[in-house]
PDB file of N, CA and C in Angstrom:
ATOM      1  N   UNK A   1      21.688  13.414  29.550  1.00  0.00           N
ATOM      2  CA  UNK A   1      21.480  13.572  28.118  1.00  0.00           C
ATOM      3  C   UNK A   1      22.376  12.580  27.388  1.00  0.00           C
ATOM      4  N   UNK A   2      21.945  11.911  26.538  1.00  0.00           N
ATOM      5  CA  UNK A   2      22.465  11.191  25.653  1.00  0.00           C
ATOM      6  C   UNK A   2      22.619  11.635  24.600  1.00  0.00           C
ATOM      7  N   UNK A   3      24.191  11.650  23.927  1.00  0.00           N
ATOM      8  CA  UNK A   3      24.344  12.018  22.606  1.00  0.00           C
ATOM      9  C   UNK A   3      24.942  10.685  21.430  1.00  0.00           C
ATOM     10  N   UNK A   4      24.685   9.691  21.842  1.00  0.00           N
ATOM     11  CA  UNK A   4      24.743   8.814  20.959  1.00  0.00           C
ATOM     12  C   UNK A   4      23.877   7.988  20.029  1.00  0.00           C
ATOM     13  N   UNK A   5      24.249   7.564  19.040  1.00  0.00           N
ATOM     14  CA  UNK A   5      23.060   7.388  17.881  1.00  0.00           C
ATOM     15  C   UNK A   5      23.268   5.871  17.443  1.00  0.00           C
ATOM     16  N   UNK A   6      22.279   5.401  17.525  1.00  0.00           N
ATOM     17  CA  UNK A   6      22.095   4.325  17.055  1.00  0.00           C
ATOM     18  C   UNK A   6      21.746   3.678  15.699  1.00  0.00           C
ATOM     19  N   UNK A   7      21.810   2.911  14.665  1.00  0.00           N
ATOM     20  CA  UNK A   7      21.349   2.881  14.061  1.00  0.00           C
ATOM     21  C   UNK A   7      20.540   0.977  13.780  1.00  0.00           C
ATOM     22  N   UNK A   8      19.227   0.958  13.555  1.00  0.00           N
ATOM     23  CA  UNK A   8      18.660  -0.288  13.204  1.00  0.00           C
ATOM     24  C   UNK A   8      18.566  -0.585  12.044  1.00  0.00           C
ATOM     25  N   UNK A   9      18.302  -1.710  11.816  1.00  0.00           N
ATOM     26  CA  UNK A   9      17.778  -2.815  10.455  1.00  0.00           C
ATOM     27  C   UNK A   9      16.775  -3.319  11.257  1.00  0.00           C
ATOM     28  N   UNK A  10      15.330  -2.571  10.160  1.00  0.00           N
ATOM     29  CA  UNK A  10      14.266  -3.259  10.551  1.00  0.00           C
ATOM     30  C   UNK A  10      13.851  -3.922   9.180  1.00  0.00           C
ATOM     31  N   UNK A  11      14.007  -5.488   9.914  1.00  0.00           N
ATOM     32  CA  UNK A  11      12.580  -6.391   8.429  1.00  0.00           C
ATOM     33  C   UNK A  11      11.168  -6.520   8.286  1.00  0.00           C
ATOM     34  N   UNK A  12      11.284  -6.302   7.187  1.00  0.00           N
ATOM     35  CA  UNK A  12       9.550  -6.081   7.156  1.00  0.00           C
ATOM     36  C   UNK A  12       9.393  -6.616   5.889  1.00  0.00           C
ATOM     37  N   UNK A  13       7.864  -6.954   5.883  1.00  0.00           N
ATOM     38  CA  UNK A  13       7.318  -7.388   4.427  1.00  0.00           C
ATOM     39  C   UNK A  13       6.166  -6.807   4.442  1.00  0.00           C
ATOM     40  N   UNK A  14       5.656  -6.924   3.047  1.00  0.00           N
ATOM     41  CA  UNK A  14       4.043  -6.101   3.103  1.00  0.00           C
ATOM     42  C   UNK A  14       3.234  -7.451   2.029  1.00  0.00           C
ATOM     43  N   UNK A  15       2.334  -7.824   2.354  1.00  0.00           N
ATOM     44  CA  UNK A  15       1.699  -8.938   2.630  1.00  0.00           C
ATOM     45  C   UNK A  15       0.544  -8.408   1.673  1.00  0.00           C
ATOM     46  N   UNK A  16      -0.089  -8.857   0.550  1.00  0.00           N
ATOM     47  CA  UNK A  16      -1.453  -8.501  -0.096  1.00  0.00           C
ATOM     48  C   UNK A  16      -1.989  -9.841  -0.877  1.00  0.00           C
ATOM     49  N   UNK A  17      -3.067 -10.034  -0.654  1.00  0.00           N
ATOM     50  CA  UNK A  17      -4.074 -10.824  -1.411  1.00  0.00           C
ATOM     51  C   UNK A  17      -4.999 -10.785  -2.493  1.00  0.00           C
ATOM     52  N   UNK A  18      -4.479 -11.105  -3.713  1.00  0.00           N
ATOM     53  CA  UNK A  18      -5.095 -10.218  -4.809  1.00  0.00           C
ATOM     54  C   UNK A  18      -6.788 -10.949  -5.258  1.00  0.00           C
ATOM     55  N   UNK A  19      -7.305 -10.049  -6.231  1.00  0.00           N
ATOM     56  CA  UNK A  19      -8.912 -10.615  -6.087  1.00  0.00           C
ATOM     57  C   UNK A  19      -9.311 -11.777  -6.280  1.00  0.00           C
ATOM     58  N   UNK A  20      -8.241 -12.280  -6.755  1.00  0.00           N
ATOM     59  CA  UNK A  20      -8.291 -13.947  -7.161  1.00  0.00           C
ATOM     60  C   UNK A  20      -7.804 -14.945  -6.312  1.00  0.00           C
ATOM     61  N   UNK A  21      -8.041 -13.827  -5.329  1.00  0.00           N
ATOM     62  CA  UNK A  21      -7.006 -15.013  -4.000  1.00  0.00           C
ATOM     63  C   UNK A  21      -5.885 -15.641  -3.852  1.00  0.00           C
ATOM     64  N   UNK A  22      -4.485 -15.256  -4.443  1.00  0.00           N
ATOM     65  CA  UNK A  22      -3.319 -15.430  -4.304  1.00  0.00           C
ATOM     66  C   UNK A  22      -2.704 -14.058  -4.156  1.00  0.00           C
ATOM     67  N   UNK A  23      -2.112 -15.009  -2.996  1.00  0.00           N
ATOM     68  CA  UNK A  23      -1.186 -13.908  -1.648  1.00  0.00           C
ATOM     69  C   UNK A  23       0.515 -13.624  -2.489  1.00  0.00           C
ATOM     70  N   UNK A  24       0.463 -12.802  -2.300  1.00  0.00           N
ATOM     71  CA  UNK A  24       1.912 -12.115  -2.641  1.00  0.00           C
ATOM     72  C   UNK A  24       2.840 -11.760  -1.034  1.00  0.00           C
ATOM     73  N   UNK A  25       4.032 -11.286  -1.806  1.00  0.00           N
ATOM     74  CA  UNK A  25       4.404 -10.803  -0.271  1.00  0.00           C
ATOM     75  C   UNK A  25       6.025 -10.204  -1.148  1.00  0.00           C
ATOM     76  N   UNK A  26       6.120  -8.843  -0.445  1.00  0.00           N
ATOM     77  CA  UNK A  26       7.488  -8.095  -0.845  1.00  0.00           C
ATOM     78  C   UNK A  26       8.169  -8.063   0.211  1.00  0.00           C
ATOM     79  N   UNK A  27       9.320  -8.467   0.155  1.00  0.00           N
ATOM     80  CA  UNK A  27      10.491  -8.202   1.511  1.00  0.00           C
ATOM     81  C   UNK A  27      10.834  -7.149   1.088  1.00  0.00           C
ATOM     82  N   UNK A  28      11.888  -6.566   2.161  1.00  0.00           N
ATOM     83  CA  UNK A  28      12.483  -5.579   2.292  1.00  0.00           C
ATOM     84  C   UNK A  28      12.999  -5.068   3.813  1.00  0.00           C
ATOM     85  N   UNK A  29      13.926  -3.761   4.091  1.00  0.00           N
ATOM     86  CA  UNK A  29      14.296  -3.745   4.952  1.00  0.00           C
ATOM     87  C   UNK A  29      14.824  -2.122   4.889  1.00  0.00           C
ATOM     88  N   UNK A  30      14.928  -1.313   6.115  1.00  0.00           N
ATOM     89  CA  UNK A  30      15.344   0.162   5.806  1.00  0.00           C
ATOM     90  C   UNK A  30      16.509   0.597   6.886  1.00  0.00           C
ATOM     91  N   UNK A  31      17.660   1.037   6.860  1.00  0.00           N
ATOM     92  CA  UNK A  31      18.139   1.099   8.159  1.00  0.00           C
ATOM     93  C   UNK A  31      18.091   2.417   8.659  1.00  0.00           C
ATOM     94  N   UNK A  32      16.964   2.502  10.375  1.00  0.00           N
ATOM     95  CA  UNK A  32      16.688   4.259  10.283  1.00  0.00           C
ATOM     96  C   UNK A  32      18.351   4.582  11.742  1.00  0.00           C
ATOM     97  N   UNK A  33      17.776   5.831  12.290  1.00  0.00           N
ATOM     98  CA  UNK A  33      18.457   5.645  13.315  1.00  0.00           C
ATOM     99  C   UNK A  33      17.607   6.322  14.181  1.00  0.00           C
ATOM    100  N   UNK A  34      17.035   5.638  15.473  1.00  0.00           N
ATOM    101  CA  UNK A  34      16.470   6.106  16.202  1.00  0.00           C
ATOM    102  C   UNK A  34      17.364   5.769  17.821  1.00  0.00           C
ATOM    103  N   UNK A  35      16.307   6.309  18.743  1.00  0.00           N
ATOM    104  CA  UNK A  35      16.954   6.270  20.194  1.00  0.00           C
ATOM    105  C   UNK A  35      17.081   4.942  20.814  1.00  0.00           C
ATOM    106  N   UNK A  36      15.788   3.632  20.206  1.00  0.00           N
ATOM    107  CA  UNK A  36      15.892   2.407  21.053  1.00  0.00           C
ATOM    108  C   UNK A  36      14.750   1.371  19.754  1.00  0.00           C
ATOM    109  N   UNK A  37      14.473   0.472  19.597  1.00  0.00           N
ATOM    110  CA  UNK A  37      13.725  -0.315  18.652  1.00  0.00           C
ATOM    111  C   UNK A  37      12.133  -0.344  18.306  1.00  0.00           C
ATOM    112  N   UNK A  38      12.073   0.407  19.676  1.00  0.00           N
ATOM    113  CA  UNK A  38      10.379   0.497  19.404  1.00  0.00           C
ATOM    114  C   UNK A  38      10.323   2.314  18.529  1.00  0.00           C
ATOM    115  N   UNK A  39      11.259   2.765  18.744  1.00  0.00           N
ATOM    116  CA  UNK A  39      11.348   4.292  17.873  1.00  0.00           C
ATOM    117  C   UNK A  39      11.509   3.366  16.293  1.00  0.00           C
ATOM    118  N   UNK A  40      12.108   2.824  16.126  1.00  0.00           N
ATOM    119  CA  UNK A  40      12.930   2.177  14.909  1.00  0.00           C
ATOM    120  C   UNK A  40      11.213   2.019  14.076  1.00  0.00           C
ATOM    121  N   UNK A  41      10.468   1.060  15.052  1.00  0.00           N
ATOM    122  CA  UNK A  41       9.862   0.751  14.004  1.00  0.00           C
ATOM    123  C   UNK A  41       8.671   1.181  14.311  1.00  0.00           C
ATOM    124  N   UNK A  42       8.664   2.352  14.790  1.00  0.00           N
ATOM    125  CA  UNK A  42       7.674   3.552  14.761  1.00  0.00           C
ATOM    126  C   UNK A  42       8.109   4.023  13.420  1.00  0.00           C
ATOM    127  N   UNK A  43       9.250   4.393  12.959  1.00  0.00           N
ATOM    128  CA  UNK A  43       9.711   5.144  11.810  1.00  0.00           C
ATOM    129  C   UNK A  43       8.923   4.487  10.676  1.00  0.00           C
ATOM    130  N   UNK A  44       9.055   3.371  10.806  1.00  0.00           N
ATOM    131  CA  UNK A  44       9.101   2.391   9.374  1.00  0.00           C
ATOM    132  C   UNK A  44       7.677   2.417   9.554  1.00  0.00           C
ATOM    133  N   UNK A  45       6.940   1.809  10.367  1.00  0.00           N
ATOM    134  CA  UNK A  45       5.425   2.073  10.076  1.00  0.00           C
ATOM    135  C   UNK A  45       4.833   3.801  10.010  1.00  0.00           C
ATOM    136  N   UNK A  46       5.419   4.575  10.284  1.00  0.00           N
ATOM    137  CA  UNK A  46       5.225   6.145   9.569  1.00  0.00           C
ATOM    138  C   UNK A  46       4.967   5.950   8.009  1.00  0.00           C
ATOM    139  N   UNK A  47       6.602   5.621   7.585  1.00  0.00           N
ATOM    140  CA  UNK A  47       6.954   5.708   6.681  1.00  0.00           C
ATOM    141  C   UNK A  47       5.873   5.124   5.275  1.00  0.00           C
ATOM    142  N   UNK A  48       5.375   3.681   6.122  1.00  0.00           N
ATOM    143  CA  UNK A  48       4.355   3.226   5.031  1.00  0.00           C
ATOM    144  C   UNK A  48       2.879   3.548   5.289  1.00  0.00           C
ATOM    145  N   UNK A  49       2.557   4.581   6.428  1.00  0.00           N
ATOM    146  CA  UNK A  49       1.709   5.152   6.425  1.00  0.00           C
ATOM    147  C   UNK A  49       0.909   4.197   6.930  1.00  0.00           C
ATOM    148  N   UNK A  50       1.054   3.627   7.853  1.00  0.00           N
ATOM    149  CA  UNK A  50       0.255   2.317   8.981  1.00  0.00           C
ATOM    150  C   UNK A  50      -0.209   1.663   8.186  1.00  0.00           C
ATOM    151  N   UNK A  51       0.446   1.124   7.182  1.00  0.00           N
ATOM    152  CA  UNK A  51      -0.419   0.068   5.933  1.00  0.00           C
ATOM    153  C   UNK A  51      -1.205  -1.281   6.807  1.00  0.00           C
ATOM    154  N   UNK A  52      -2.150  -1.586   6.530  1.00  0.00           N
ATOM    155  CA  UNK A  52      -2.778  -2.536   7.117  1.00  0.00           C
ATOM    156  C   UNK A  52      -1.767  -4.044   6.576  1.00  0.00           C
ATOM    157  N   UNK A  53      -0.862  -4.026   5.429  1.00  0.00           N
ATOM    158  CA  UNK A  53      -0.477  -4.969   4.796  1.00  0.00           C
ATOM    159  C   UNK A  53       0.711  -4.971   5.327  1.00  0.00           C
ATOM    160  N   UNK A  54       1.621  -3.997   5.868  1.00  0.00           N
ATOM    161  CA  UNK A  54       2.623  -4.468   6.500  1.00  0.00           C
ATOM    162  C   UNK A  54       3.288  -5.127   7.735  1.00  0.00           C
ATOM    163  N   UNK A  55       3.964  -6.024   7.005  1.00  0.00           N
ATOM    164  CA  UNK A  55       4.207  -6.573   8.939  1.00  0.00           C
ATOM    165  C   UNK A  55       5.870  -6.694   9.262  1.00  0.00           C
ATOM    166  N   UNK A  56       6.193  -6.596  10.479  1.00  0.00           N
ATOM    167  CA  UNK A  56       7.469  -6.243  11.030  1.00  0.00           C
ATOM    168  C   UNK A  56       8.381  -7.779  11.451  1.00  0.00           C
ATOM    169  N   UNK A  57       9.320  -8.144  10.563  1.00  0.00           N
ATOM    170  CA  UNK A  57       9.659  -9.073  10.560  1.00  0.00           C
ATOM    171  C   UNK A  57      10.913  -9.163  11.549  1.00  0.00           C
ATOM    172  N   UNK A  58      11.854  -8.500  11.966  1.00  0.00           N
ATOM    173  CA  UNK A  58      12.059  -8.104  13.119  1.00  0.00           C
ATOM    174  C   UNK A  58      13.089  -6.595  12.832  1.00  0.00           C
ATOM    175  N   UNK A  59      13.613  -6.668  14.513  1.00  0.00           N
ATOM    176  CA  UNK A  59      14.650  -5.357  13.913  1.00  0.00           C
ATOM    177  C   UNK A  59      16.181  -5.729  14.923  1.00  0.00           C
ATOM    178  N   UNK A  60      16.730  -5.244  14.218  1.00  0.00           N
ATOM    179  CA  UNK A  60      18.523  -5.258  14.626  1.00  0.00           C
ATOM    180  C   UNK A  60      19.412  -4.087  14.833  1.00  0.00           C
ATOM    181  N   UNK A  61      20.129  -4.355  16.352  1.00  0.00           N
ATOM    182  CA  UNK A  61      20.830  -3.209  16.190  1.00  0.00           C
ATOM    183  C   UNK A  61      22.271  -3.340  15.576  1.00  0.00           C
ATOM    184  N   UNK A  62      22.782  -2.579  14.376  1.00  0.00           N
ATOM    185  CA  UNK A  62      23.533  -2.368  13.656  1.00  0.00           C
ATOM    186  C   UNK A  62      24.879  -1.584  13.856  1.00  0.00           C
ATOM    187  N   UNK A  63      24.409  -0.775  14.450  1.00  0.00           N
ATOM    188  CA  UNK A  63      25.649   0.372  14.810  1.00  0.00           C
ATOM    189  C   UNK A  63      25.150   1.400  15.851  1.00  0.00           C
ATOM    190  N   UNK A  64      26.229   1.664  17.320  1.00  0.00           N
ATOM    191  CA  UNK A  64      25.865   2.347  17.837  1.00  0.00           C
ATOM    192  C   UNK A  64      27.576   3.372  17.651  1.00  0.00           C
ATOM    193  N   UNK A  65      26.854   4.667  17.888  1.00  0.00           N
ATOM    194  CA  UNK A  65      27.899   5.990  17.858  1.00  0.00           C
ATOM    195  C   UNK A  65      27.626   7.323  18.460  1.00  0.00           C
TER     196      UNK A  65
END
């Protein structure tokens, strides 16, 4: 059993093309704490609800405890 916690920085942007055909794009970044990086950014795509517009720019581990 493992009782230590990790915490990530995952980057991400969410990417949209408006009707006039110019692309936008919002950065951003959330720090969750999961068990290993593919949990990490399981969270974050939860979180935006599997947006077809978001994409995972990468992720970092930040702090382990």
């Amino acid at each position: 059993m493992n009782n230590w916690k990790t915490d990530f920085e995952v980057k991400f942007h969410l990417e949209f093309t408006h009707v006039n055909g110019k692309k936008e794009a919002k950065y951003n970044s959330l720090i969750v704490e999961a068990e290993n990086e593919e949990k990490a950014v399981e969270m974050v795509t939860y979180q935006y609800e599997n947006s077809e517009f978001l994409i995972i720019d990468g992720v970092k581990k930040i702090w382990n405890y």
